[in-house]
Protein backbone atom coordinates (compact mmCIF):
# COMPACT_ATOMS: atom_id res chain seq x y z
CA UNK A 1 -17.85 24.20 6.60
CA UNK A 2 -18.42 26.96 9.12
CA UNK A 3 -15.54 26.54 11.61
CA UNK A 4 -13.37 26.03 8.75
CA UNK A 5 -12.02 22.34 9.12
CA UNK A 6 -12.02 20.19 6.41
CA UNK A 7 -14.36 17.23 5.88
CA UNK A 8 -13.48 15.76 2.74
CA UNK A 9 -13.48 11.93 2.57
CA UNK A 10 -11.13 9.94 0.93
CA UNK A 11 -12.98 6.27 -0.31
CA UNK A 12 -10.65 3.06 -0.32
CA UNK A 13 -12.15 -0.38 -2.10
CA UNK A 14 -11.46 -3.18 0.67
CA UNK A 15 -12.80 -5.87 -1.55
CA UNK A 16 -12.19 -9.42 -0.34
CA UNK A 17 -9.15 -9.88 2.43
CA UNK A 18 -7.06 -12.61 1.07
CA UNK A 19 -4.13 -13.45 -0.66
CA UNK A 20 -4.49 -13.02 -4.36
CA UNK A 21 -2.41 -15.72 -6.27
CA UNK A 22 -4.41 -14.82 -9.68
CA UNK A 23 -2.73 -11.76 -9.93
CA UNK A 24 0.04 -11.75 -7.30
CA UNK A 25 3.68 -13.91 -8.82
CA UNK A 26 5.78 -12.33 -6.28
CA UNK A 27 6.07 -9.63 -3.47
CA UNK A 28 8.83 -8.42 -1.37
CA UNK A 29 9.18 -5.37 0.61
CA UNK A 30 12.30 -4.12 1.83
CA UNK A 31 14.37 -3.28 3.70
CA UNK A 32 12.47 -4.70 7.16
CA UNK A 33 13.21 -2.61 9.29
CA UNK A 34 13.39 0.52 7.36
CA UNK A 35 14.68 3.89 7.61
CA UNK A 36 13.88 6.94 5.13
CA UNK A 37 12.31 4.40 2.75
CA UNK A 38 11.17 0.99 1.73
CA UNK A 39 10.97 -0.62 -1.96
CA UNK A 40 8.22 -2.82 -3.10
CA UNK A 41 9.42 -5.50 -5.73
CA UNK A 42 6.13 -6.94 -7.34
CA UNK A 43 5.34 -9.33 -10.00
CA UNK A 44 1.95 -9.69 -11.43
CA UNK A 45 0.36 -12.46 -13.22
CA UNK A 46 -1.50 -10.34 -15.28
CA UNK A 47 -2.68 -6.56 -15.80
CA UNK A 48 -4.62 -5.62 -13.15
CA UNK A 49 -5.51 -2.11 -11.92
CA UNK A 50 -3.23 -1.64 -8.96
CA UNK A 51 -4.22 0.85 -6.07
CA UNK A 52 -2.04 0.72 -2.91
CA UNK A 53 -2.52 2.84 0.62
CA UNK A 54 -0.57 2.77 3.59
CA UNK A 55 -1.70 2.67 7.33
CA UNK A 56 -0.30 3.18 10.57
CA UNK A 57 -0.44 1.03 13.38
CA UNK A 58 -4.05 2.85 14.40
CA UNK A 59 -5.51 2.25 10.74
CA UNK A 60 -5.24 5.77 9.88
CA UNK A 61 -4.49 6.22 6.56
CA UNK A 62 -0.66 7.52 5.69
CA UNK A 63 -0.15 7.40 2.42
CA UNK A 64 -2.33 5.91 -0.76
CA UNK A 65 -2.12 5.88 -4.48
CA UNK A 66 -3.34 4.52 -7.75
CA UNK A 67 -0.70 2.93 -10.08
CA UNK A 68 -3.35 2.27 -12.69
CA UNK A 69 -3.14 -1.20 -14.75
CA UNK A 70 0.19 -2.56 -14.50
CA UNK A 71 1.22 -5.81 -15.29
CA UNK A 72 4.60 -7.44 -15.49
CA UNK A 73 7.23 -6.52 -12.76
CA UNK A 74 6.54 -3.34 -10.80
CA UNK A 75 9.12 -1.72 -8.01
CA UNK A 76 8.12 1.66 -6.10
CA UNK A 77 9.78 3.15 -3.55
CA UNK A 78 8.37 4.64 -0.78
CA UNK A 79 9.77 7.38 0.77
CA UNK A 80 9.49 7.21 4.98
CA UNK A 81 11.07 10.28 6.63
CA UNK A 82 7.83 12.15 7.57
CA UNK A 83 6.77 9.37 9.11
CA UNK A 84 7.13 8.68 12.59
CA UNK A 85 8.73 5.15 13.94
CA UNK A 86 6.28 2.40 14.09
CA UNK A 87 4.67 -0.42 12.87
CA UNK A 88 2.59 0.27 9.17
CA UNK A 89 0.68 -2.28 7.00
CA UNK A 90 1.35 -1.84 3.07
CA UNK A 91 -2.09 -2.83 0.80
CA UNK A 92 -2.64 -3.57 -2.50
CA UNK A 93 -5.74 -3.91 -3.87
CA UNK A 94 -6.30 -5.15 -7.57
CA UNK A 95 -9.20 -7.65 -8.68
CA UNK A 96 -11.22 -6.74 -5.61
CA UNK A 97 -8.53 -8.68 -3.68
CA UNK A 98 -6.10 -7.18 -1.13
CA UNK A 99 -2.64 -8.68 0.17
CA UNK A 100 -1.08 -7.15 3.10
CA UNK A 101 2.22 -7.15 4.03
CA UNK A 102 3.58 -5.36 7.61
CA UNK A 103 6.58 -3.38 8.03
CA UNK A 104 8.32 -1.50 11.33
CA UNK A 105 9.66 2.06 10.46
CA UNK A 106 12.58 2.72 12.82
């Protein structure tokens, strides 16, 4: 626009809040507390499209990303150090469900 800030929006499916036990076998995301980075160890039921964002303590938005159909057992790491300490809420959405897990960056 004209005084040159940028107003691009990023769109997130929500879907249903809720823990998904069709798709999710197993989560766990560590280590909790965490310092430069965190792993997520997840096992899915069956292929799903997986699409995953990251908030801060506010809601704002972090970090986000699309995985595409996975299925199977799935680790990422996620790498911290830009972010500042603080509490942050991990999503995954797949199935128009979303599970939520919390962790505290130190």
């Amino acid at each position: 626009n004209a005084c040159g800030s940028d107003t691009s929006v990023q769109t997130f499916y929500a879907g249903e809040i809720g823990y998904a036990e069709e798709w999710v076998g197993g989560l766990s995301l560590y280590p909790n507390p965490a310092q430069s980075r965190i792993t997520l160890d997840l096992e899915l039921n069956k292929a799903v499209a997986l699409q995953w964002r990251m908030v801060d303590a506010q809601g704002k938005t972090v970090m986000q990303g699309i995985e595409g159909r996975r299925s199977g057992n799935v680790r990422k790491e996620f790498e911290l150090q830009a972010l500042p300490s603080g509490i942050y809420r991990l999503m995954l959405v797949a199935d128009g469900k979303v599970v939520t897990r919390s962790f505290v960056k130190l």
